[in-house]
Protein backbone atom coordinates (compact mmCIF):
# COMPACT_ATOMS: atom_id res chain seq x y z
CA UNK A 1 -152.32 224.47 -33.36
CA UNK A 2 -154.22 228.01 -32.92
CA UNK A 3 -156.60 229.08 -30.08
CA UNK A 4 -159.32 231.18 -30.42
CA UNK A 5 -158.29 234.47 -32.94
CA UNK A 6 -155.29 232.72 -33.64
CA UNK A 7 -153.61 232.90 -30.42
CA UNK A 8 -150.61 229.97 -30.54
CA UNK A 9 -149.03 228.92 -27.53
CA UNK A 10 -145.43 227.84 -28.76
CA UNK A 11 -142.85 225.24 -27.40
CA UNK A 12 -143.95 222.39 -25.50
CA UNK A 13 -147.51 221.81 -25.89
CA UNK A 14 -147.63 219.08 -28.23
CA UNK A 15 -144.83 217.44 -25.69
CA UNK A 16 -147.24 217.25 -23.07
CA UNK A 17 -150.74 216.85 -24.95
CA UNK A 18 -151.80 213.56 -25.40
CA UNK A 19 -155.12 211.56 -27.04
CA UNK A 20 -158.48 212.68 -27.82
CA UNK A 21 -161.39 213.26 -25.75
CA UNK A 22 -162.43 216.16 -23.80
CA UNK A 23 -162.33 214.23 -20.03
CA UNK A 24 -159.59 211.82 -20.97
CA UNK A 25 -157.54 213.73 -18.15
CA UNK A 26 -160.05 211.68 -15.67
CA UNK A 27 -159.55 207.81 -14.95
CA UNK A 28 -162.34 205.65 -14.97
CA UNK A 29 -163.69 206.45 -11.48
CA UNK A 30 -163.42 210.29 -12.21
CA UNK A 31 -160.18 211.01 -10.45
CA UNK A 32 -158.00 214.09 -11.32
CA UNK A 33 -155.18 213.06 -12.94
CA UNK A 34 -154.24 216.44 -14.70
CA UNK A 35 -153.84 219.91 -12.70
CA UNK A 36 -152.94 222.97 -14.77
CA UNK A 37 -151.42 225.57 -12.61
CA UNK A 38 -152.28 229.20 -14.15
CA UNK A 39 -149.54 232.09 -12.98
CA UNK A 40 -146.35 234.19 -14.16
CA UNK A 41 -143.13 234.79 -12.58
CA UNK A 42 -140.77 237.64 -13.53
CA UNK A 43 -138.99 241.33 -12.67
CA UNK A 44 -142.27 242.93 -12.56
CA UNK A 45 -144.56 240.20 -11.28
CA UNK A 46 -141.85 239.19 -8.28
CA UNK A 47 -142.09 235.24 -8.01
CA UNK A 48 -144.38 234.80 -5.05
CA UNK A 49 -147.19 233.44 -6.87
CA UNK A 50 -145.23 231.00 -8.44
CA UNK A 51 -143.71 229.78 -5.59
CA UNK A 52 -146.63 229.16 -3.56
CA UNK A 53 -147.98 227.55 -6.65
CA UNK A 54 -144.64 225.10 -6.81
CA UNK A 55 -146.06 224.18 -3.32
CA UNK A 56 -149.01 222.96 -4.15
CA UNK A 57 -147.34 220.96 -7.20
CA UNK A 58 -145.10 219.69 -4.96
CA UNK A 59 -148.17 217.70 -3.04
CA UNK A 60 -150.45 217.22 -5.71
CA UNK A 61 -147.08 215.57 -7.52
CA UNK A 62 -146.67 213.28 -4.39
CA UNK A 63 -150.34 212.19 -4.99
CA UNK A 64 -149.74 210.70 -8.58
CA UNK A 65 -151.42 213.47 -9.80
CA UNK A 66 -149.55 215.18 -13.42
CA UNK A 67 -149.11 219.03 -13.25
CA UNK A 68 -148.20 221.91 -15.69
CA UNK A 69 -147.54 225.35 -15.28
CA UNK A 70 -149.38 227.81 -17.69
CA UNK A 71 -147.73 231.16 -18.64
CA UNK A 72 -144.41 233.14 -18.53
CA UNK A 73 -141.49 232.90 -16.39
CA UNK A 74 -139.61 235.64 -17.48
CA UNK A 75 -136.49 237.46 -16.52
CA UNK A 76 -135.59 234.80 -13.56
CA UNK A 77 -133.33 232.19 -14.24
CA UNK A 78 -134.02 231.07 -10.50
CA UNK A 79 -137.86 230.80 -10.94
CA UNK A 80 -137.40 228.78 -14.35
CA UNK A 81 -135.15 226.34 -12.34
CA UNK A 82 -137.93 226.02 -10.02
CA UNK A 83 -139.61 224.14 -12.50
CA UNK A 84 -137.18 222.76 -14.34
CA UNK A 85 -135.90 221.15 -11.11
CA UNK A 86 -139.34 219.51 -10.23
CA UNK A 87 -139.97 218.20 -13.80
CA UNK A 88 -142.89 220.68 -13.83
CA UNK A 89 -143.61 221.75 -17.97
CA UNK A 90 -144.27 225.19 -18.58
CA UNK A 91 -146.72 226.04 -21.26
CA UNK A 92 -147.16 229.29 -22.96
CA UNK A 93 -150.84 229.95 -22.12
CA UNK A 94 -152.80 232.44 -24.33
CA UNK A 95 -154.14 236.08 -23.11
CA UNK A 96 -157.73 235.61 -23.42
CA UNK A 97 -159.76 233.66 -21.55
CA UNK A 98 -160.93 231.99 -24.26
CA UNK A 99 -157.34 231.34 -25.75
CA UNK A 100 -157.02 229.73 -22.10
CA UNK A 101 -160.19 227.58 -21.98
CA UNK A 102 -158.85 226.33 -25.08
CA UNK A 103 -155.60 225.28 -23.96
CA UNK A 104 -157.43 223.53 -21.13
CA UNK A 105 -159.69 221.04 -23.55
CA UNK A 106 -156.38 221.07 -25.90
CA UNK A 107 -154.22 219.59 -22.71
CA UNK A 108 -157.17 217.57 -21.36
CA UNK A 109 -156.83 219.29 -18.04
CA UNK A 110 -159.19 218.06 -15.03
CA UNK A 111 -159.02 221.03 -12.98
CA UNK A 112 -157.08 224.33 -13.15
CA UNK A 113 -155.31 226.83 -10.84
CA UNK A 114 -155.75 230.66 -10.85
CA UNK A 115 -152.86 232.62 -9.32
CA UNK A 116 -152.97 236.02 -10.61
CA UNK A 117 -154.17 239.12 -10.54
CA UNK A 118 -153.55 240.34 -14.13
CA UNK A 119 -156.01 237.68 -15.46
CA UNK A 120 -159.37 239.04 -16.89
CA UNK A 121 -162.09 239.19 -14.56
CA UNK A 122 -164.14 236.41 -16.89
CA UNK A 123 -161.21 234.04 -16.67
CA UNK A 124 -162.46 231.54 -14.23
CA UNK A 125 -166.15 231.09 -15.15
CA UNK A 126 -164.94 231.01 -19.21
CA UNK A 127 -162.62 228.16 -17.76
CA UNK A 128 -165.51 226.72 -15.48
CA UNK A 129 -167.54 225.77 -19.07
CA UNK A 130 -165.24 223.55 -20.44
CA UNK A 131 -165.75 221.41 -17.24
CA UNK A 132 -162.73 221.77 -15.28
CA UNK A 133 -162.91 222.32 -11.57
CA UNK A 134 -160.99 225.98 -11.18
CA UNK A 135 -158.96 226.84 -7.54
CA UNK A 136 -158.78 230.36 -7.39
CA UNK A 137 -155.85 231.85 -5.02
CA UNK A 138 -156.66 235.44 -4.02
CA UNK A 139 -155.07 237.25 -1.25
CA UNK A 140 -158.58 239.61 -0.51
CA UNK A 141 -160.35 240.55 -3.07
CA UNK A 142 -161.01 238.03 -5.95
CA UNK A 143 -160.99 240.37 -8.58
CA UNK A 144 -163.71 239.33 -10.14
CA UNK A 145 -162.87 235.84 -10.55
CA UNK A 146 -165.15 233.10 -10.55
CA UNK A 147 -164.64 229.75 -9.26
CA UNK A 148 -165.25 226.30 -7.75
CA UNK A 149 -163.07 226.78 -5.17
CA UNK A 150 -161.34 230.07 -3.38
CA UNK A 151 -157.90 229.79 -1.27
CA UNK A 152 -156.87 233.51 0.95
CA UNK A 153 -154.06 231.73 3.18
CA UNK A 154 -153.41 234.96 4.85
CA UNK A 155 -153.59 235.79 8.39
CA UNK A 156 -156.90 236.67 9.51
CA UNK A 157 -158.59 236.10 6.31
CA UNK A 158 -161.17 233.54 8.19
CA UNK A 159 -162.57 236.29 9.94
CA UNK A 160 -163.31 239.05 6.63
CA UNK A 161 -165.92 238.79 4.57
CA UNK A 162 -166.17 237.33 1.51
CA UNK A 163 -168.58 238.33 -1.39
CA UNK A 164 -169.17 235.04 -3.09
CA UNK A 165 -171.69 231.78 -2.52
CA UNK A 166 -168.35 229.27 -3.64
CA UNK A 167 -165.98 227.93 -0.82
CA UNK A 168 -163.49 229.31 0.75
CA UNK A 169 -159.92 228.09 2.22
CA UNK A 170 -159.40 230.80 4.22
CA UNK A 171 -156.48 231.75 6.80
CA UNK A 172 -153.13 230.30 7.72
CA UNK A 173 -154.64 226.71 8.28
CA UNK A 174 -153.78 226.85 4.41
CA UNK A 175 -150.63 228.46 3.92
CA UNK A 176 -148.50 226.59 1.14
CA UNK A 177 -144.96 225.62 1.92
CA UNK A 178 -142.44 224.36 -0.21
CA UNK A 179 -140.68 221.17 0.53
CA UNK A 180 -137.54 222.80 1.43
CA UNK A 181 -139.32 224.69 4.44
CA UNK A 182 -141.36 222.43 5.72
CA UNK A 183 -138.14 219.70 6.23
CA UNK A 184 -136.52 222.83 7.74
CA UNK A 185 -136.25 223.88 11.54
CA UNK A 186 -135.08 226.56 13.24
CA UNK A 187 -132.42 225.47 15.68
CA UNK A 188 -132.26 226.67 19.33
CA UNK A 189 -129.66 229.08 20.40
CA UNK A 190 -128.33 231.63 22.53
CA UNK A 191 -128.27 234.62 21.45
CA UNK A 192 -125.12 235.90 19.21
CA UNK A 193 -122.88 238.77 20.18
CA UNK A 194 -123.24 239.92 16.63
CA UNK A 195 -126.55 239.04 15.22
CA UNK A 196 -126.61 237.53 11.69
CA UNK A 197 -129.80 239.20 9.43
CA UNK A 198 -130.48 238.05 6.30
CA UNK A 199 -132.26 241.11 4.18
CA UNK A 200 -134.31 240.07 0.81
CA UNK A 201 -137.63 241.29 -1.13
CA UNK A 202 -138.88 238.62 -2.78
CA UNK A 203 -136.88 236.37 -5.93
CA UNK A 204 -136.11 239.39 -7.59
CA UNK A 205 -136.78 242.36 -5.53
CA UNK A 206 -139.10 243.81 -7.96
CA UNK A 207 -139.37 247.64 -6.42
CA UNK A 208 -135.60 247.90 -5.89
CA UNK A 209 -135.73 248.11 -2.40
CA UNK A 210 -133.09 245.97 -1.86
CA UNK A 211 -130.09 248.61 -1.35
CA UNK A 212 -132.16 251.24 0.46
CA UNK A 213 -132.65 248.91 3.21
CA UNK A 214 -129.06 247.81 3.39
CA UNK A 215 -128.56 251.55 3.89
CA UNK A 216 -130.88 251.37 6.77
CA UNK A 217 -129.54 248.32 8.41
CA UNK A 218 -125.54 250.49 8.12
CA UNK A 219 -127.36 254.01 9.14
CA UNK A 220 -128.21 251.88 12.91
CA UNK A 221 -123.98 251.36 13.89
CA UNK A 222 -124.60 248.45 15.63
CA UNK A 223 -122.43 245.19 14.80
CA UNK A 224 -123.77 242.85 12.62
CA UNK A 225 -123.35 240.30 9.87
CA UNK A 226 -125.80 240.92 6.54
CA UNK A 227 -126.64 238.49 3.83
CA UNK A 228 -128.64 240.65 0.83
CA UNK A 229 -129.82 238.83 -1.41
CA UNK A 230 -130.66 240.57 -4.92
CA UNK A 231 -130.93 240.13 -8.18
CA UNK A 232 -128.85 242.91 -8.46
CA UNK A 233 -125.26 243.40 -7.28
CA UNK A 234 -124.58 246.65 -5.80
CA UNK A 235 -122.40 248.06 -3.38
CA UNK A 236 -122.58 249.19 0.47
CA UNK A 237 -119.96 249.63 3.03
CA UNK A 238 -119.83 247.69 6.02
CA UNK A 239 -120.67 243.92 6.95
CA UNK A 240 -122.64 242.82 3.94
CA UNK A 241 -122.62 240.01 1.81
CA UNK A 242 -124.80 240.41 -1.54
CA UNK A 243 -125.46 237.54 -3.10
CA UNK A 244 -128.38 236.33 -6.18
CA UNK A 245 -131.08 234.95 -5.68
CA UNK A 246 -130.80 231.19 -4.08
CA UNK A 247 -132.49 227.64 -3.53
CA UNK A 248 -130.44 228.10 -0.16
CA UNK A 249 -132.71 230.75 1.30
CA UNK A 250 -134.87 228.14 3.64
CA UNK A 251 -131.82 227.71 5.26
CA UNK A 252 -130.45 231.20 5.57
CA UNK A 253 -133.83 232.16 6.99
CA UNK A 254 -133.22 229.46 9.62
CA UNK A 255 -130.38 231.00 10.58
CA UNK A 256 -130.75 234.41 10.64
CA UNK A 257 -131.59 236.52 14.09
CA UNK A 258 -133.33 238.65 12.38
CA UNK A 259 -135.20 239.00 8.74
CA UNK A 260 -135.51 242.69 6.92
CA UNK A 261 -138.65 241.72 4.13
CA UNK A 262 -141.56 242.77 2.89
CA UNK A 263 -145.00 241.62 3.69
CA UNK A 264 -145.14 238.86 0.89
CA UNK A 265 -145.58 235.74 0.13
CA UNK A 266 -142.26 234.68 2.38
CA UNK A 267 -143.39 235.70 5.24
CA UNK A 268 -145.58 232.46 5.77
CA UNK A 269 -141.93 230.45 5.31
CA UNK A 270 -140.98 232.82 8.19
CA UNK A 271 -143.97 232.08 10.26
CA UNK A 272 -143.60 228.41 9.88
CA UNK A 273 -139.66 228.84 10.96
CA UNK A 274 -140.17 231.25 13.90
CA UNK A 275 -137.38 233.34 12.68
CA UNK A 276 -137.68 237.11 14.12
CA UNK A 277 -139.25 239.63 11.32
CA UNK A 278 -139.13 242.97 10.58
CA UNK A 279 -141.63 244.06 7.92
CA UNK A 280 -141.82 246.52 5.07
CA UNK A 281 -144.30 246.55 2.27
CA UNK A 282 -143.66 247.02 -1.41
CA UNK A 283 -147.02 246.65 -2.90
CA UNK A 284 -150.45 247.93 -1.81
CA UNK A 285 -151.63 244.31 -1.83
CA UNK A 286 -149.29 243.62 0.74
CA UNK A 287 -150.70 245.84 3.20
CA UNK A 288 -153.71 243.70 4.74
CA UNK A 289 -150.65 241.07 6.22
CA UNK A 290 -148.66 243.87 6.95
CA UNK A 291 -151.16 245.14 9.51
CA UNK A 292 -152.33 241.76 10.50
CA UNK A 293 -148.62 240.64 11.84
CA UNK A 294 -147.80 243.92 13.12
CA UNK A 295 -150.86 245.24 15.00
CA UNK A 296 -150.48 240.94 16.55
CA UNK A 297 -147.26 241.79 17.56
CA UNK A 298 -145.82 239.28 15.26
CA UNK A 299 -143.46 241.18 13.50
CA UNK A 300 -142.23 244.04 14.20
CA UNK A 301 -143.03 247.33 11.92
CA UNK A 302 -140.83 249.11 9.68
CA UNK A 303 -143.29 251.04 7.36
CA UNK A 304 -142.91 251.12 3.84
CA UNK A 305 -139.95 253.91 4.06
CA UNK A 306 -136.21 252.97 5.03
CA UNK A 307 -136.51 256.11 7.06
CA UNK A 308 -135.25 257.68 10.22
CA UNK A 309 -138.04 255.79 12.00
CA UNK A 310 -137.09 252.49 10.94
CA UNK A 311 -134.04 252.78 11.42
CA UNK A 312 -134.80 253.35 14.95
CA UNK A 313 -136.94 250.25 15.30
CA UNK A 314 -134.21 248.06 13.23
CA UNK A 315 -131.34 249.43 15.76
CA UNK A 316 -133.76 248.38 18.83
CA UNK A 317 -134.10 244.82 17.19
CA UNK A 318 -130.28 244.37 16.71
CA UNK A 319 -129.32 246.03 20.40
CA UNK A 320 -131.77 243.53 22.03
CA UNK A 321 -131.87 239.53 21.19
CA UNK A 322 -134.76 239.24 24.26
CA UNK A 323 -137.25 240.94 21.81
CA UNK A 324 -136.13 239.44 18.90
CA UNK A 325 -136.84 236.22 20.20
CA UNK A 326 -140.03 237.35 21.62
CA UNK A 327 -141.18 238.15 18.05
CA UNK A 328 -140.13 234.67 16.89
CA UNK A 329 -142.31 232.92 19.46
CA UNK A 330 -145.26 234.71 18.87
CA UNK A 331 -144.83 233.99 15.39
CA UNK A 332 -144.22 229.92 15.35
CA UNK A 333 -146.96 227.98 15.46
CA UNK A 334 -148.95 229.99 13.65
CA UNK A 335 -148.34 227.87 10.52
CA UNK A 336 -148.27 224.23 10.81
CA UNK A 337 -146.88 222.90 7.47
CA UNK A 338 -150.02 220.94 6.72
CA UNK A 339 -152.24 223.87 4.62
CA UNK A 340 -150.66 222.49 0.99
CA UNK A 341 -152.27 219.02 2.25
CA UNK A 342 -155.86 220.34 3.16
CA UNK A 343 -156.06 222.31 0.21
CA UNK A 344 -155.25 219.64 -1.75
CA UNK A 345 -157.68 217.76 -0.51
CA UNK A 346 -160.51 220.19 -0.63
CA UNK A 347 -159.28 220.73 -4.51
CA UNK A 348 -159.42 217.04 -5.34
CA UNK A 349 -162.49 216.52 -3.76
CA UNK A 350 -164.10 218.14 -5.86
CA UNK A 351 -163.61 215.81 -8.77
C-alpha cells in the first residue's frame, strides 16, 4: 500500500489494519474505539513526548479503547521497550500531512494525537477532514496546528493566552503520568548525612549535558552519593554511579534528596513525587517551566550553564537538607495524578 506521492509506511501496518469502511473504528453508538498517537522518540528528539504520550495510552488502554503509535523511535532501545512492553504497535507514519491523513482512513482511526513540534503547520486540520477528532499537545505555542482539542499541562499555562476559538486543557490539572509514578510515593525521612542525588536529562540526554553537570555536582566538595544516568558512559572522579537509561527511574527519583534536571517533561513526575529539584534548561522550549517553578520557589535555579554560579546554589542544596525539603513541599501537591484521566475524558467526549 502507497500514500499520497507514493509515500509507504513499512512493517506493521497491514498487522494492525483491519476491514473496510471509513468509521468502522466507531461501534454502533459512535464510541472511540481506535486512538492513533502521532510523535517520535530518539537522540535528537529526547523521549519526552513519547513518554507523556505512553501516559495517556496507558488510560485510554484501561478504557477498552485500542491505541497505536505513529512515527519513529529511533536510536533508544529504552523508548522502543516502552512500547513494546505495553503491547502498543508502532507504525511508520508518512511525512506529509496528507501521507498522514491517509494512514488515518487506511487504519480506521477515530481520533488522533499530535505530539510534536516538527509536524507541518497544516497537519491537524488536513487530519481534521478525514473525520477524526485530533488532540493537539503543545507546551505554548501551537505552532500552527489546528485542532479539536488543545492540551498545555504546564504550570501556569491556565493563566496565558491562547490564540485559538478550540478548547483548551490547560495547566497542571492535566499533567500525564505514567503508571509507574503515579503507584509511586515518596517515603518520609530524616534527612541523610550524605545526601543521595540522582542527576539525568531526559531518556537520552540529547544536548550532552550529562557529564558537565556531574562536573558541577564534584566542583561543590561536599559528600554525596550520585546516580547519572546517560546514555552515554563516561568517566568522573568521585562518588558517582553512571548507569543507562532505566524503567527504574520512578523509583530512583523517589529516593533521591535531591534531583539535578532540566526543565522537561520529568519534572511533572517530580512534582507529583515531591522530590527536591534543581533545574537547568536544555532547550529554549523549556524555558517558560523553567521560570514558572523557579520564580514559585519550586525548584531551585541553576541556569542553563554548569557554572561557578551553580555550583554555588548546588553546594547550598547539598550543605542544607532544611531547604531541600522546603523545595519538595512547595512542590507536592501541585500535581495530583488524575490529569491523564480528565484529559481522557475531555478527548473521548468528543466522539
Amino acid at each position: 500500500m502507497t500514500g499520497p506521492s507514493g509515500e509507504r509506511p513499512s512493517g506493521g501496518l497491514a498487522r494492525v489494519v483491519g476491514g473496510g469502511g471509513s468509521r468502522a473504528g466507531r461501534d454502533s453508538g459512535g464510541a472511540v474505539r481506535r486512538v492513533g498517537i502521532r510523535c517520535d522518540a530518539g537522540v535528537k528528539s529526547g523521549v519526552g513526548h513519547l513518554i507523556r504520550c505512553v501516559a495517556l495510552a496507558e488510560e485510554l488502554l484501561g478504557r477498552g479503547v485500542e491505541v497505536l503509535f505513529l512515527g519513529d523511535v529511533a536510536g533508544s532501545a529504552w523508548a522502543r521497550t516502552q512500547l513494546l512492553a505495553r503491547g502498543l504497535p508502532l507504525v511508520p507514519a508518512p511525512e506529509s500531512p496528507e501521507g498522514l491523513a491517509w494512514l488515518v482512513g487506511e487504519l480506521r482511526l477515530d481520533a488522533v494525537v499530535l505530539d510534536s513540534y516538527e509536524l507541518s503547520p497544516g497537519t491537524g486540520a488536513v487530519v481534521m477532514e478525514t473525520g477524526a477528532v485530533v488532540l493537539a499537545i503543545i507546551d505554548g505555542d501551537p505552532l500552527g496546528q489546528e485542532a479539536d482539542l488543545y492540551l498545555d499541562q504546564n504550570l501556569g499555562a491556565e493563566r496565558r493566552p491562547f490564540p485559538r476559538s478550540a478548547r483548551r486543557l490547560a495547566g497542571a490539572r492535566y499533567v500525564l503520568l505514567r503508571d509507574s509514578v503515579r503507584e509511586r510515593r515518596r517515603p518520609v525521612r530524616a534527612g541523610r548525612a550524605v545526601p543521595r542525588v540522582l542527576c539525568f536529562f531526559g531518556g537520552t540526554d540529547s544536548a550532552g549535558v550529562a557529564p558537565a553537570w556531574s562536573e558541577a555536582l564534584r566542583a561543590t566538595g561536599l559528600p554525596f552519593q550520585a546516580t547519572v544516568v546517560s546514555p552515554a558512559s563516561f568517566a568522573v572522579e568521585g562518588s558517582f554511579t553512571v548507569i543507562p537509561p532505566t524503567d527504574r527511574l520512578p523509583e530512583l527519583m523517589a529516593e533521591a534528596d535531591l534531583v539535578v534536571t532540566a526543565a522537561g517533561s520529568a519534572i511533572w513526575e517530580l512534582l507529583y513525587l515531591g522530590v527536591p529539584t534543581a533545574l537547568s534548561w536544555v532547550a529554549d522550549n523549556q524555558l517558560i517551566g523553567y521560570q514558572e517553578l523557579v520564580r514559585g520557589g519550586i525548584a531551585a535555579g541553576l541556569g542553563r550553564a554548569a557554572d561557578g554560579a551553580a555550583v554555588a546554589v548546588l553546594a547550598r542544596l547539598l550543605a542544607d537538607p532544611g531547604l531541600r525539603e522546603r523545595y519538595g513541599r512547595r512542590a507536592g501537591g501541585l500535581v495530583d495524578g488524575r490529569g491523564r484521566e480528565r484529559v481522557a475524558d475531555a478527548l473521548l467526549a468528543l466522539s
